[in-house]
Protein backbone atom coordinates (compact mmCIF):
# COMPACT_ATOMS: atom_id res chain seq x y z
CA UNK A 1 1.28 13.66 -23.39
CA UNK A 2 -1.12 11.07 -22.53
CA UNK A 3 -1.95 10.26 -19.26
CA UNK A 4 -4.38 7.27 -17.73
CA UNK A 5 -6.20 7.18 -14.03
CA UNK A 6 -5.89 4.71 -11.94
CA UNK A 7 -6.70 3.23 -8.50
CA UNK A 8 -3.29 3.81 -6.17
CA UNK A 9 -2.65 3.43 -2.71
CA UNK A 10 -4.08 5.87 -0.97
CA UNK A 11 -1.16 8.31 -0.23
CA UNK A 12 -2.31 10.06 3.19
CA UNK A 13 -3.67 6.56 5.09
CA UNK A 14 -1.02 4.87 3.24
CA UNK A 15 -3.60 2.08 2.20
CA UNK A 16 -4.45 1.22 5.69
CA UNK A 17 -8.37 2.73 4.81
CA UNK A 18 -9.15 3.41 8.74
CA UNK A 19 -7.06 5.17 11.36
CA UNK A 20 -6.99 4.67 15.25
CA UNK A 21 -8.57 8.07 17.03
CA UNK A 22 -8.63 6.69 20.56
CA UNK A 23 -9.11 4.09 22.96
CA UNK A 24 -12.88 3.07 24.11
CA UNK A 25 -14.32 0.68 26.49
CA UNK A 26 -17.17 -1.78 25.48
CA UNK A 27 -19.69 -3.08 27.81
CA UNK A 28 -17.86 -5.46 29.57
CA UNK A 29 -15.31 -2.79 30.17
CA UNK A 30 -12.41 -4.12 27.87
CA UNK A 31 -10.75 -1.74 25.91
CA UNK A 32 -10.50 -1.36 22.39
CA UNK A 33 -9.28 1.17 19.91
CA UNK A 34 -11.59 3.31 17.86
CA UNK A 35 -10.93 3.84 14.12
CA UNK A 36 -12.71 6.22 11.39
CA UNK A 37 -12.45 6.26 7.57
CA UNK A 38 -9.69 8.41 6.40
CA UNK A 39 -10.80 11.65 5.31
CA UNK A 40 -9.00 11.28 1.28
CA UNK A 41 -10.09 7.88 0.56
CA UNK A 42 -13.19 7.31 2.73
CA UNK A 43 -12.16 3.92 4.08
CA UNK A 44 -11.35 2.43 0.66
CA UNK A 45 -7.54 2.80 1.16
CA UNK A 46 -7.42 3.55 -2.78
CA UNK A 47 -7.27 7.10 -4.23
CA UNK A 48 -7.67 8.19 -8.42
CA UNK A 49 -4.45 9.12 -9.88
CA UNK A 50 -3.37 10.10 -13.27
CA UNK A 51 0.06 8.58 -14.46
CA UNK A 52 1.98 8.77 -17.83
CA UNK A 53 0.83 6.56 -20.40
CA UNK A 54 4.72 5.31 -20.34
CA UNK A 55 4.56 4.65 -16.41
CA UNK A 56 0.90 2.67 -17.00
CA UNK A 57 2.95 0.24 -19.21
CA UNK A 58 5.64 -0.32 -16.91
CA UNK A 59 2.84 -0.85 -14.42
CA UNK A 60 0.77 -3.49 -16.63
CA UNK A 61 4.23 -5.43 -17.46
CA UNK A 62 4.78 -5.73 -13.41
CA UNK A 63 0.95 -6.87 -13.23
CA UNK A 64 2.01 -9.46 -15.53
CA UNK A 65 5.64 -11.00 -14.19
CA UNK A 66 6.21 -14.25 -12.31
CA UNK A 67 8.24 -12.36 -9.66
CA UNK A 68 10.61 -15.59 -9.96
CA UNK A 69 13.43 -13.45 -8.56
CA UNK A 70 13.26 -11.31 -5.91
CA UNK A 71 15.18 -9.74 -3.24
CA UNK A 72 14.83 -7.21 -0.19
CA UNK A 73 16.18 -4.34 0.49
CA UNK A 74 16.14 -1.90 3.77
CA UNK A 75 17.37 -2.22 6.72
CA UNK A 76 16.67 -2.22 10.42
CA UNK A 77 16.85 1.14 12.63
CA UNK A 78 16.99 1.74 16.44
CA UNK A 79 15.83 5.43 17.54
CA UNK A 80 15.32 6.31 21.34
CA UNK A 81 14.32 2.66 22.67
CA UNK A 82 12.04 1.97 19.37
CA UNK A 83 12.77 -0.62 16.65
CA UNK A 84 11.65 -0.45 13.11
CA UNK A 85 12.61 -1.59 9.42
CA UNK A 86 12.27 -0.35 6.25
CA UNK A 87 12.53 -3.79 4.59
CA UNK A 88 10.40 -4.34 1.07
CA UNK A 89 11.02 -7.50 -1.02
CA UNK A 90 11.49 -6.07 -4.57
CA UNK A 91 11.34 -8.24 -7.94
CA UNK A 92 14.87 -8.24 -9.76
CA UNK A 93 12.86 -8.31 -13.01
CA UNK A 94 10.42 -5.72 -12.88
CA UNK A 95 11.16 -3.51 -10.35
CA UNK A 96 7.91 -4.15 -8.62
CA UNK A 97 7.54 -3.97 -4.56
CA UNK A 98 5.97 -6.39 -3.44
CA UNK A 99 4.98 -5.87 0.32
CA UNK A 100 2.30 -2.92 -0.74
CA UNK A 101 -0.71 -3.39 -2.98
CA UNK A 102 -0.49 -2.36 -6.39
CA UNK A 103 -1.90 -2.58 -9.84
CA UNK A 104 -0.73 -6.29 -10.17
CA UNK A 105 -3.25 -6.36 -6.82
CA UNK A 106 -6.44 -4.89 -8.57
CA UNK A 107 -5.97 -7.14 -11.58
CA UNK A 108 -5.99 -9.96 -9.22
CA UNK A 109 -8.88 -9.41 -7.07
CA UNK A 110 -11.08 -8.34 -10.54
CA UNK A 111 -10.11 -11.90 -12.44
């Protein structure tokens, strides 16, 4: 079985690279929130992970489609006064999601 690393989305910041610890006050006394690097991916919201040769190709093929048709799927949820969704577009012909960085993202951003 071969296997190949790559750069994911950092699973325990969830990409976001820096989390909120608390609120602060600046000189001028407005507030602001304070953030540090998460502790996994130290602020790079990326972290090393080794996937199936098979799963790298499907990965490289989504890096590489148009995304000409796409649809979303989720939904909305109300819980105890709070409102959230779960909505993602997704590509029809790859099976890529589209609202979270991925592979396709990196191969962008190097070209």
């Amino acid at each position: 079985m071969l296997k190949v690393k790559i750069l994911a989305t950092c699973s325990h910041c969830n990409g976001e690279a820096y989390q909120p610890i608390g609120e602060a006050e600046d000189g001028q006394g407005h507030k602001y929130t304070r953030h540090v690097p998460c502790p996994i991916c130290e602020g790079s919201g990326n972290e090393p992970k080794w996937v199936e040769l098979e799963i790298f190709v499907k990965l490289l093929q989504q890096a590489v489609c148009p995304h000409e048709h796409t649809t979303y799927q989720g939904s909305m949820h109300f819980s105890a006064g709070d409102v959230w969704d779960d909505i993602q577009e997704v590509c029809d012909d790859c099976g890529a999601k589209l609202d979270h960085p991925s592979l396709v993202d990196f191969i962008k951003d190097e070209n």
